[in-house]
Each structure stands twice: as structure tokens, then as C-alpha cells.
PDB file of N, CA and C in Angstrom:
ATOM      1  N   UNK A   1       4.981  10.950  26.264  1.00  0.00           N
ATOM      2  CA  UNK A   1       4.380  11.087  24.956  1.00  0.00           C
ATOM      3  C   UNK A   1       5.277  10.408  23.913  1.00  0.00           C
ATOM      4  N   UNK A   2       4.880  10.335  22.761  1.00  0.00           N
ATOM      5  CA  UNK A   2       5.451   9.389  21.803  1.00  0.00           C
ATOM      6  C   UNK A   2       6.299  10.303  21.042  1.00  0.00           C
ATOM      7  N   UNK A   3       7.332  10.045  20.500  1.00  0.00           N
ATOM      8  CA  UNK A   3       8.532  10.779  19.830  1.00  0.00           C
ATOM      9  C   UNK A   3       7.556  10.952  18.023  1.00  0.00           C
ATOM     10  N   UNK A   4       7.419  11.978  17.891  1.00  0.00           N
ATOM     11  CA  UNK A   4       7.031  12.145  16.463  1.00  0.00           C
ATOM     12  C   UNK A   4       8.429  11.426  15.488  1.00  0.00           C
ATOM     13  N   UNK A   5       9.160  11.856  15.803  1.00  0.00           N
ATOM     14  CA  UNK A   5      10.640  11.515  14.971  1.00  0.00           C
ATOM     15  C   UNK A   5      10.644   9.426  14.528  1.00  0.00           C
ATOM     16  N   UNK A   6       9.786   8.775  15.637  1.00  0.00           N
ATOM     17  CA  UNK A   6       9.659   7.751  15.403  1.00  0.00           C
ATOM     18  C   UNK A   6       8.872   6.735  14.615  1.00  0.00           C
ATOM     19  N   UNK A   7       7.568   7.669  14.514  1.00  0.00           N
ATOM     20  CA  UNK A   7       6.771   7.236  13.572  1.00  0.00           C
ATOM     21  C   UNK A   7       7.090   7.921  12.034  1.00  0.00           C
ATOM     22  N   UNK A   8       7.593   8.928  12.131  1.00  0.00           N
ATOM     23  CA  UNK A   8       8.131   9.777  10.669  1.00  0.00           C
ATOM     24  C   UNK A   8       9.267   8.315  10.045  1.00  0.00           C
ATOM     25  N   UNK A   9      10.005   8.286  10.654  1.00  0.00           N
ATOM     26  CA  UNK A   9      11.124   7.482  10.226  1.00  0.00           C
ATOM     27  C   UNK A   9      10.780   5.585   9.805  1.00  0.00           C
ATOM     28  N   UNK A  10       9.728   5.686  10.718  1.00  0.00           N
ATOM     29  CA  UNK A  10       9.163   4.373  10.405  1.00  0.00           C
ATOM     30  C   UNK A  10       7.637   4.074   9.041  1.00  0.00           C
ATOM     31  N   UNK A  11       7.372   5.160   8.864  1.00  0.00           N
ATOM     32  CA  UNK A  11       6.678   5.461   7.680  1.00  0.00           C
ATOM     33  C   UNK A  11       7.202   5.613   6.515  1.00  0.00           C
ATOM     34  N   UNK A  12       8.591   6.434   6.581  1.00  0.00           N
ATOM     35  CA  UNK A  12       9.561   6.258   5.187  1.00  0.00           C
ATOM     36  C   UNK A  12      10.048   4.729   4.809  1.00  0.00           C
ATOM     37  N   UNK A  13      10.361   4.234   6.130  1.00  0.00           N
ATOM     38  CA  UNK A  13      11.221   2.582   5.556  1.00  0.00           C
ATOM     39  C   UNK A  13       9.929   1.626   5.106  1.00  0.00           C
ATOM     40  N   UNK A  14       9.016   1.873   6.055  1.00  0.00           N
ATOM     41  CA  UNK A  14       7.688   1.130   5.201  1.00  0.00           C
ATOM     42  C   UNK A  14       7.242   1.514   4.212  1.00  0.00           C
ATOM     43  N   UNK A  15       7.388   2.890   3.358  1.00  0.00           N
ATOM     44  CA  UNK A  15       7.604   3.594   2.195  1.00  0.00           C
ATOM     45  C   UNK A  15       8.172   2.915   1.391  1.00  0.00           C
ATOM     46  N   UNK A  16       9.471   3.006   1.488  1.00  0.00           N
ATOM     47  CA  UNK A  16      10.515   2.268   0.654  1.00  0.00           C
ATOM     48  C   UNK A  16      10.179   1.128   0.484  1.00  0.00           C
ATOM     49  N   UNK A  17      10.242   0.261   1.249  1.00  0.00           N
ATOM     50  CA  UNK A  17      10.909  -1.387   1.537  1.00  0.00           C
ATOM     51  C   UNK A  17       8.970  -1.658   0.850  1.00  0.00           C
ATOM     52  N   UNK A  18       7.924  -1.170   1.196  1.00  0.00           N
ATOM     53  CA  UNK A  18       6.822  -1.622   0.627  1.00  0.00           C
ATOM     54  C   UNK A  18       6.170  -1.138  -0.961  1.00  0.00           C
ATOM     55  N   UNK A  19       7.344  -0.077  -1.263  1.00  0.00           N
ATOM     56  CA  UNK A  19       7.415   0.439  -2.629  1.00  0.00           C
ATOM     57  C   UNK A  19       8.504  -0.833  -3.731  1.00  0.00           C
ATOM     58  N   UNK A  20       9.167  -1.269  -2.706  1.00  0.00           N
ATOM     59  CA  UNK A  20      10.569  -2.353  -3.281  1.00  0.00           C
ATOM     60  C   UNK A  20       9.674  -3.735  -3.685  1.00  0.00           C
ATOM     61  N   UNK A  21       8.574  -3.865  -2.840  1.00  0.00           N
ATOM     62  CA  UNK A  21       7.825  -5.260  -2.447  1.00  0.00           C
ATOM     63  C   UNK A  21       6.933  -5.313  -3.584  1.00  0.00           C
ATOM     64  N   UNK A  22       6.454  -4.277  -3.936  1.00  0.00           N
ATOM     65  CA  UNK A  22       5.736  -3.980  -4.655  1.00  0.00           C
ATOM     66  C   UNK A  22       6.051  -4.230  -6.633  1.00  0.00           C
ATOM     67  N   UNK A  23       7.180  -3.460  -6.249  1.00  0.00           N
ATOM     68  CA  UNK A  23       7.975  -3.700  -7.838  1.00  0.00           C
ATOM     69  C   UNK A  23       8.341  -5.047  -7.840  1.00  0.00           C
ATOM     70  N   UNK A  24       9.133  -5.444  -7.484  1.00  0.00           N
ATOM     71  CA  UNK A  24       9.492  -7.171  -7.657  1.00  0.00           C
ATOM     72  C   UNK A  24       8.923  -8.207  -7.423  1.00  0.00           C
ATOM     73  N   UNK A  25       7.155  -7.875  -6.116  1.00  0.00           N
ATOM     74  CA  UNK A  25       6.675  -8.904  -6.291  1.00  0.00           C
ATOM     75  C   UNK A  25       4.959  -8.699  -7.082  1.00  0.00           C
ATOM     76  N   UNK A  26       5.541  -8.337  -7.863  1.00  0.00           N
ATOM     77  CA  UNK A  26       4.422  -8.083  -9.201  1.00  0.00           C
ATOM     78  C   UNK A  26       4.669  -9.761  -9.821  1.00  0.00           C
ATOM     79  N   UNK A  27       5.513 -10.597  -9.966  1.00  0.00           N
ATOM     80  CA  UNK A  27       5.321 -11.746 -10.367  1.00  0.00           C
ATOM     81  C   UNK A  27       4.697 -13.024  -9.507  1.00  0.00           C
ATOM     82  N   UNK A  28       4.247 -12.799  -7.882  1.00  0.00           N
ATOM     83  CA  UNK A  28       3.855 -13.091  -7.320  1.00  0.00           C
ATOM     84  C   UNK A  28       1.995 -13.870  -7.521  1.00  0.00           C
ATOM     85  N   UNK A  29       1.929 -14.770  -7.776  1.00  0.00           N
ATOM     86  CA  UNK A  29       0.134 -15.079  -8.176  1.00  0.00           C
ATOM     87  C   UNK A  29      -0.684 -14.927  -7.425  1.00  0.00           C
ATOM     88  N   UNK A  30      -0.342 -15.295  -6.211  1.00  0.00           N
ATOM     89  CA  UNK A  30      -1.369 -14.811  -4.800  1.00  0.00           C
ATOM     90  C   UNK A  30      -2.280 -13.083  -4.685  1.00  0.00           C
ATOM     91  N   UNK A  31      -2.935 -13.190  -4.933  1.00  0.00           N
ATOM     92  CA  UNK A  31      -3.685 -12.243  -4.985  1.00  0.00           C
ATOM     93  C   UNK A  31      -3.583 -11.430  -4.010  1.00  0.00           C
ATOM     94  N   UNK A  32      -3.602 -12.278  -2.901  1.00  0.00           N
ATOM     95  CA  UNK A  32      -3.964 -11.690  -1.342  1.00  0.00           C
ATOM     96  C   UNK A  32      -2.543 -11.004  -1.071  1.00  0.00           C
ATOM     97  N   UNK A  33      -1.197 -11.407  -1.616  1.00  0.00           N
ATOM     98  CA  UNK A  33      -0.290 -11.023  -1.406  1.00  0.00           C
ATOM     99  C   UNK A  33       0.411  -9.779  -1.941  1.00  0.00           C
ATOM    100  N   UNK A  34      -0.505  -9.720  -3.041  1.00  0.00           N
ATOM    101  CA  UNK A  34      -0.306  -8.580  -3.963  1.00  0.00           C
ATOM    102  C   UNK A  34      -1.260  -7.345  -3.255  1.00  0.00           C
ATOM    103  N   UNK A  35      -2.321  -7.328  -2.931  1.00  0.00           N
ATOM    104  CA  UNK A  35      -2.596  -6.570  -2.004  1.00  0.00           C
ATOM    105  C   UNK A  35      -2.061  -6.164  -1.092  1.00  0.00           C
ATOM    106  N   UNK A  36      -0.907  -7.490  -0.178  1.00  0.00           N
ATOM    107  CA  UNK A  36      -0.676  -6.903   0.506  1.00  0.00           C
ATOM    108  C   UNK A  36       0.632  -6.013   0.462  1.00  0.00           C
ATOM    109  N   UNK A  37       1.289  -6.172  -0.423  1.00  0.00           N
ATOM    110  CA  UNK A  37       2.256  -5.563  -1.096  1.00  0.00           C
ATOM    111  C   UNK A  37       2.517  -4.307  -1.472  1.00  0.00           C
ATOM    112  N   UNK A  38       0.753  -3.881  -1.939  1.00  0.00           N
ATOM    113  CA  UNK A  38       0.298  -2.646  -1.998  1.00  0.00           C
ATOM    114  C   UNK A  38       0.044  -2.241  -0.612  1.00  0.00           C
ATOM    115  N   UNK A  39      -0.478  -2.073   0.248  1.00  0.00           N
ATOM    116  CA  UNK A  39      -0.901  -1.944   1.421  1.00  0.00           C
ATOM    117  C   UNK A  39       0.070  -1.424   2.339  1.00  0.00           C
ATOM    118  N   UNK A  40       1.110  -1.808   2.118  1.00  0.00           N
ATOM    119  CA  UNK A  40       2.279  -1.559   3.039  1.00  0.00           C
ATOM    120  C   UNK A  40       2.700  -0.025   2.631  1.00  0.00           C
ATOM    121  N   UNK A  41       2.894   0.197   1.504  1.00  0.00           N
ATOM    122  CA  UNK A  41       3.448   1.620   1.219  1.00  0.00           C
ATOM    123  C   UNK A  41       2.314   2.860   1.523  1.00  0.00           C
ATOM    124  N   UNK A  42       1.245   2.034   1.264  1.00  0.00           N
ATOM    125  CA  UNK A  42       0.040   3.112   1.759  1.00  0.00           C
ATOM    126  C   UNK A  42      -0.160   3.214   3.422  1.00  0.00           C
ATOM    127  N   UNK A  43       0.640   2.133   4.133  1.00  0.00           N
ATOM    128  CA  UNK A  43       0.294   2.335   5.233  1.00  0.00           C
ATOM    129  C   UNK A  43       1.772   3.294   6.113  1.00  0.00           C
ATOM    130  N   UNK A  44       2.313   3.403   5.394  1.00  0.00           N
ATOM    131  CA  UNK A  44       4.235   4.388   5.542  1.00  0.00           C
ATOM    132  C   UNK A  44       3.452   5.289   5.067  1.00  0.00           C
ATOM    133  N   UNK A  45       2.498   5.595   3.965  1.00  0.00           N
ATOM    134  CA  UNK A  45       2.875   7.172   3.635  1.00  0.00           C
ATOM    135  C   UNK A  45       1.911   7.983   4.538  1.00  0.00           C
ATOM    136  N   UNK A  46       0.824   7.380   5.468  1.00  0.00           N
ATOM    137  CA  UNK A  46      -0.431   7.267   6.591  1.00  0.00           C
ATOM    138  C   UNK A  46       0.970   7.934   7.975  1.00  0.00           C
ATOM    139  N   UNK A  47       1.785   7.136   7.895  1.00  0.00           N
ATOM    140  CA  UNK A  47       2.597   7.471   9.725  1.00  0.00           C
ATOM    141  C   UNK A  47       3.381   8.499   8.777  1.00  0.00           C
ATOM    142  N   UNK A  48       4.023   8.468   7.728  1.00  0.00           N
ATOM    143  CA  UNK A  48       4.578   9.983   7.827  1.00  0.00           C
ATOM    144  C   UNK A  48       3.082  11.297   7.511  1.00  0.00           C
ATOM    145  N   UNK A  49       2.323  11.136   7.280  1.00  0.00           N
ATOM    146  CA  UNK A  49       1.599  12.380   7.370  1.00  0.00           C
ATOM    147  C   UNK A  49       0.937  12.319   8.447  1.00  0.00           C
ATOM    148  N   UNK A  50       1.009  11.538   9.868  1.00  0.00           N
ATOM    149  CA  UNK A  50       0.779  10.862  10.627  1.00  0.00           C
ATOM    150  C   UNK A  50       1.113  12.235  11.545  1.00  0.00           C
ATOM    151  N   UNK A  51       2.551  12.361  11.373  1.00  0.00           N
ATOM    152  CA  UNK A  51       3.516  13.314  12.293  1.00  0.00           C
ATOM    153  C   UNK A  51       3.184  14.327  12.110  1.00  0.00           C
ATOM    154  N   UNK A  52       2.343  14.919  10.907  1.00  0.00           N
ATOM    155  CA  UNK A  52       1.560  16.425  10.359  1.00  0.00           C
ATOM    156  C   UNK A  52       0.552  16.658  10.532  1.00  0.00           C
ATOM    157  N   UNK A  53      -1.091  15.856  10.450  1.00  0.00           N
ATOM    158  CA  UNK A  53      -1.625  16.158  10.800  1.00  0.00           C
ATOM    159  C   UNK A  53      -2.565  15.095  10.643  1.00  0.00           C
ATOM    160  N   UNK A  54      -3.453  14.407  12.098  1.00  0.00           N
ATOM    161  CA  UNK A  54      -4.374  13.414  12.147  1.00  0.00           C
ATOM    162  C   UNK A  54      -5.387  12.652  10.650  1.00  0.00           C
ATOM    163  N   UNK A  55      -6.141  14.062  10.852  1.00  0.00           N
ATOM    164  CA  UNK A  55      -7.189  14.059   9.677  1.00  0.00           C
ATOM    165  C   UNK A  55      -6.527  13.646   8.453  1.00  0.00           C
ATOM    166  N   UNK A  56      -5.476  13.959   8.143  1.00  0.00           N
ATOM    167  CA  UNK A  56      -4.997  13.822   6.901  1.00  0.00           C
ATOM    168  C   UNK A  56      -4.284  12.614   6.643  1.00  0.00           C
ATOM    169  N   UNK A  57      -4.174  12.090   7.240  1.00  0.00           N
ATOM    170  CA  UNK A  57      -3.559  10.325   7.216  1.00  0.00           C
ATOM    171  C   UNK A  57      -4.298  10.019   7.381  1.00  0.00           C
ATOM    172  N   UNK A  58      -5.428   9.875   8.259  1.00  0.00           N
ATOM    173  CA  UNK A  58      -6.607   8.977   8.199  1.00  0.00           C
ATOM    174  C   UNK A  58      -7.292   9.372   6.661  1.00  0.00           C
ATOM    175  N   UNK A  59      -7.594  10.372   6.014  1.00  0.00           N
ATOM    176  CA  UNK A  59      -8.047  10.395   4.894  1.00  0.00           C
ATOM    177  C   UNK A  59      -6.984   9.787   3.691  1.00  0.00           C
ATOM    178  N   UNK A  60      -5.832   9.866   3.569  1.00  0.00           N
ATOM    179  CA  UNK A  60      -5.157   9.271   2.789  1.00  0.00           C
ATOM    180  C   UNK A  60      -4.824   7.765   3.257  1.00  0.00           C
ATOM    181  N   UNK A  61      -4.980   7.370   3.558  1.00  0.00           N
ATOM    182  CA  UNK A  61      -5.199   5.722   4.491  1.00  0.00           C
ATOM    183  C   UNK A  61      -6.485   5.086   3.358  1.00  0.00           C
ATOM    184  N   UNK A  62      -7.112   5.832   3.844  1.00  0.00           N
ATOM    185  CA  UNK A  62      -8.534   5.393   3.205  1.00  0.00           C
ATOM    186  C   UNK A  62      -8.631   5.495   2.011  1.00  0.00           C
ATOM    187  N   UNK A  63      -8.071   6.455   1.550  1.00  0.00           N
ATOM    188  CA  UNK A  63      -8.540   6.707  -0.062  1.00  0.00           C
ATOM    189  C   UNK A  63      -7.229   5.953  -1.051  1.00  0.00           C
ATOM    190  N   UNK A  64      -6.093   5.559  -0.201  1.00  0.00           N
ATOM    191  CA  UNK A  64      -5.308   4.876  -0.918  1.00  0.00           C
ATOM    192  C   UNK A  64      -5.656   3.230  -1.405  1.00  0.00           C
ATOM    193  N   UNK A  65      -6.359   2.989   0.159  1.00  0.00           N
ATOM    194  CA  UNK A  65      -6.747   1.564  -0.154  1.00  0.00           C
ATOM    195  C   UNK A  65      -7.434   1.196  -0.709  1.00  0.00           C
ATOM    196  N   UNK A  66      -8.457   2.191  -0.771  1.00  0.00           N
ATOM    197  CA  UNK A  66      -9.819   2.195  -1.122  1.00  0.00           C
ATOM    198  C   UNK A  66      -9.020   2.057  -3.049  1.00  0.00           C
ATOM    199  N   UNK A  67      -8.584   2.727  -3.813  1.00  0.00           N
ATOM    200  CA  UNK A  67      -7.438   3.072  -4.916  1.00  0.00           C
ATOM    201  C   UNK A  67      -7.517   1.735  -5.564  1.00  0.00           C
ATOM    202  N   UNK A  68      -6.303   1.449  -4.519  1.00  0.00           N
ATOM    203  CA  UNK A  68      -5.632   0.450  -4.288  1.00  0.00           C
ATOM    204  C   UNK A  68      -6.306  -1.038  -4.514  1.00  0.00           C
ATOM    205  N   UNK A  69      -7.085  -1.198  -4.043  1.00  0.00           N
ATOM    206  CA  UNK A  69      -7.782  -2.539  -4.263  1.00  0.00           C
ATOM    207  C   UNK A  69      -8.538  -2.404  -5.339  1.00  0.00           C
ATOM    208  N   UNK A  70      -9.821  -1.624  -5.525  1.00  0.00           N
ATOM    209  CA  UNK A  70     -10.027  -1.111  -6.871  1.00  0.00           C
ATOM    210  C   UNK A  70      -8.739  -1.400  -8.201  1.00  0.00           C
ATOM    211  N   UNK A  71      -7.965  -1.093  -8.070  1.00  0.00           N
ATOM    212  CA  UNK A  71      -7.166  -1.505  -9.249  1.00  0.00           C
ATOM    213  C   UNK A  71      -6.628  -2.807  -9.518  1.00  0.00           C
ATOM    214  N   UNK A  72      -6.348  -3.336  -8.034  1.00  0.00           N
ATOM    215  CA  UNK A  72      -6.012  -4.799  -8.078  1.00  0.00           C
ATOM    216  C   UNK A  72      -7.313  -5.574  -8.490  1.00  0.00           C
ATOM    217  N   UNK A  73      -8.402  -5.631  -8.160  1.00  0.00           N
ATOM    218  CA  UNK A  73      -9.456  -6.050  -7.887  1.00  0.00           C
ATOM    219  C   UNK A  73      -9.861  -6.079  -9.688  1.00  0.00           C
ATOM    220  N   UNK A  74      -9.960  -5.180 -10.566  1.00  0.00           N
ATOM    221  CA  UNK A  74      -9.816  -4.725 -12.073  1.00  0.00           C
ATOM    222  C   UNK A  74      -8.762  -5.512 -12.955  1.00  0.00           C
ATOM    223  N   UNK A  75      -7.671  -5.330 -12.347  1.00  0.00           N
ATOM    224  CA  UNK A  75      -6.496  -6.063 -13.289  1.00  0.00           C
ATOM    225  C   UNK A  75      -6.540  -7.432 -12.943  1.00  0.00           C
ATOM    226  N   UNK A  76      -7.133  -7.664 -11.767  1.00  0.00           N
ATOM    227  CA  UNK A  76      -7.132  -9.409 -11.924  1.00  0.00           C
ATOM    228  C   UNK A  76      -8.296  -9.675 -12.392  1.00  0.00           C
ATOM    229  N   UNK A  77      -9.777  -9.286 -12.443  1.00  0.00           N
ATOM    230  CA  UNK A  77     -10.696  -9.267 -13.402  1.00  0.00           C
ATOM    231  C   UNK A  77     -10.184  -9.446 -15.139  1.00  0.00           C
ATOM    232  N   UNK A  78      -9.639  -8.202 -15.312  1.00  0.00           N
ATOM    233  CA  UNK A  78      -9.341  -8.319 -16.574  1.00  0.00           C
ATOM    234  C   UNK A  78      -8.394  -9.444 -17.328  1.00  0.00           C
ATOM    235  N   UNK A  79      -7.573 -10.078 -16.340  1.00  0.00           N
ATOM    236  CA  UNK A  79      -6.454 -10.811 -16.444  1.00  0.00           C
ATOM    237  C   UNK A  79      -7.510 -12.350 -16.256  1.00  0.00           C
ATOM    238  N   UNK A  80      -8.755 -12.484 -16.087  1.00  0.00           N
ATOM    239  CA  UNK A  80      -9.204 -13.830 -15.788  1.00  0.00           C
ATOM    240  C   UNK A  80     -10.342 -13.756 -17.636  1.00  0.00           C
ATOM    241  N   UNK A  81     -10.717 -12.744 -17.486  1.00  0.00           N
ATOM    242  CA  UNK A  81     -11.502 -12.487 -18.731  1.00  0.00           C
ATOM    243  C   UNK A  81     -10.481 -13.052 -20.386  1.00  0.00           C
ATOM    244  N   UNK A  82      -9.552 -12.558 -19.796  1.00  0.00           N
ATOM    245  CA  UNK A  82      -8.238 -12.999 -21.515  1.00  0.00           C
ATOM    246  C   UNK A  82      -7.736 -14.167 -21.547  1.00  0.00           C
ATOM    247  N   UNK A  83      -8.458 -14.909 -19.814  1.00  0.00           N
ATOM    248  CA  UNK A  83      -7.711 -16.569 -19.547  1.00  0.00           C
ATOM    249  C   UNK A  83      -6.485 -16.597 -19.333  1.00  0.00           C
ATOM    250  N   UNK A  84      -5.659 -15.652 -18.948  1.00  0.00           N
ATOM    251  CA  UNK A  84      -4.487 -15.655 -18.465  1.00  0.00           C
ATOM    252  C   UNK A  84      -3.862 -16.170 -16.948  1.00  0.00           C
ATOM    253  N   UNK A  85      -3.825 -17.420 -16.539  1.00  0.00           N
ATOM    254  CA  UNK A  85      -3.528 -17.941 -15.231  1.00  0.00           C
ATOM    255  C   UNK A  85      -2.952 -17.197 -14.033  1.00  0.00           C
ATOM    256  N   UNK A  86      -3.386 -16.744 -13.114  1.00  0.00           N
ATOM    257  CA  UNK A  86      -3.615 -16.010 -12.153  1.00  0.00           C
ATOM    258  C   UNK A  86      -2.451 -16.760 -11.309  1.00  0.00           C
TER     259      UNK A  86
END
């Protein structure tokens, strides 16, 4: 069977390191990259609740991304509407 201790620990550093990616590459223009930037920390905070309980990472998985793009998806809308170069 699979070590819970391994996916816990690997959900925090994808936590971090995709919370780090996130802050600094906010100057990044690629759209797709900025998503994916976001994506990463939502997918660490999925394996640590991962180790607690099924249902509940699969629902926070979903509803982060689901969030998540929604807002990206808005601020680059709004950011093309003021003519501001993407």
C-alpha cells in the first residue's frame, strides 16, 4: 500500500513552491502559464487533504479550479477591455 506520509509531504512542497510560482510569476504574459501557476497549489492542497479524506480533495480540486480560472479568465477580460497588453 502507498505510504500516506508521502503524498502529505508532497502536497505541502507543491503548496509552497506553487504558492512561490504564483507570487513572482504574476509578471508572466502567457496566460496559459498563469493558470498554470495557479493550478499547482490547488493541486498540493488536493494530496494533502488527499491523506484525510477522498471526497474531500476531490471536492476541493474542483472547486478550486473551477475559482481559479474564473478569476483568471475575468482579470484578463478586464485587462483586454482597458487595452492593457496581455
Amino acid at each position: 500500500m502507498f505510504e500516506l506520509n508521502i503524498w502529505f509531504y508532497t502536497g505541502c512542497i507543491l503548496t509552497i513552491i506553487g504558492s512561490l510560482a504564483t507570487v513572482w510569476g504574476s509578471g508572466v504574459k502567457d496566460p496559459i502559464v498563469r493558470t498554470l501557476n495557479t493550478e499547482i497549489p490547488s493541486v498540493g492542497v488536493s494530496l494533502i487533504l488527499l491523506t484525510y479524506n477522498h471526497t474531500l480533495a476531490l471536492l476541493t480540486f474542483v472547486a478550486t479550479s473551477v475559482v481559479i480560472s474564473l478569476i483568471l479568465l475575468r482579470a484578463i477580460t478586464r485587462l483586454e477591455e482597458i487595452g492593457t497588453e496581455i
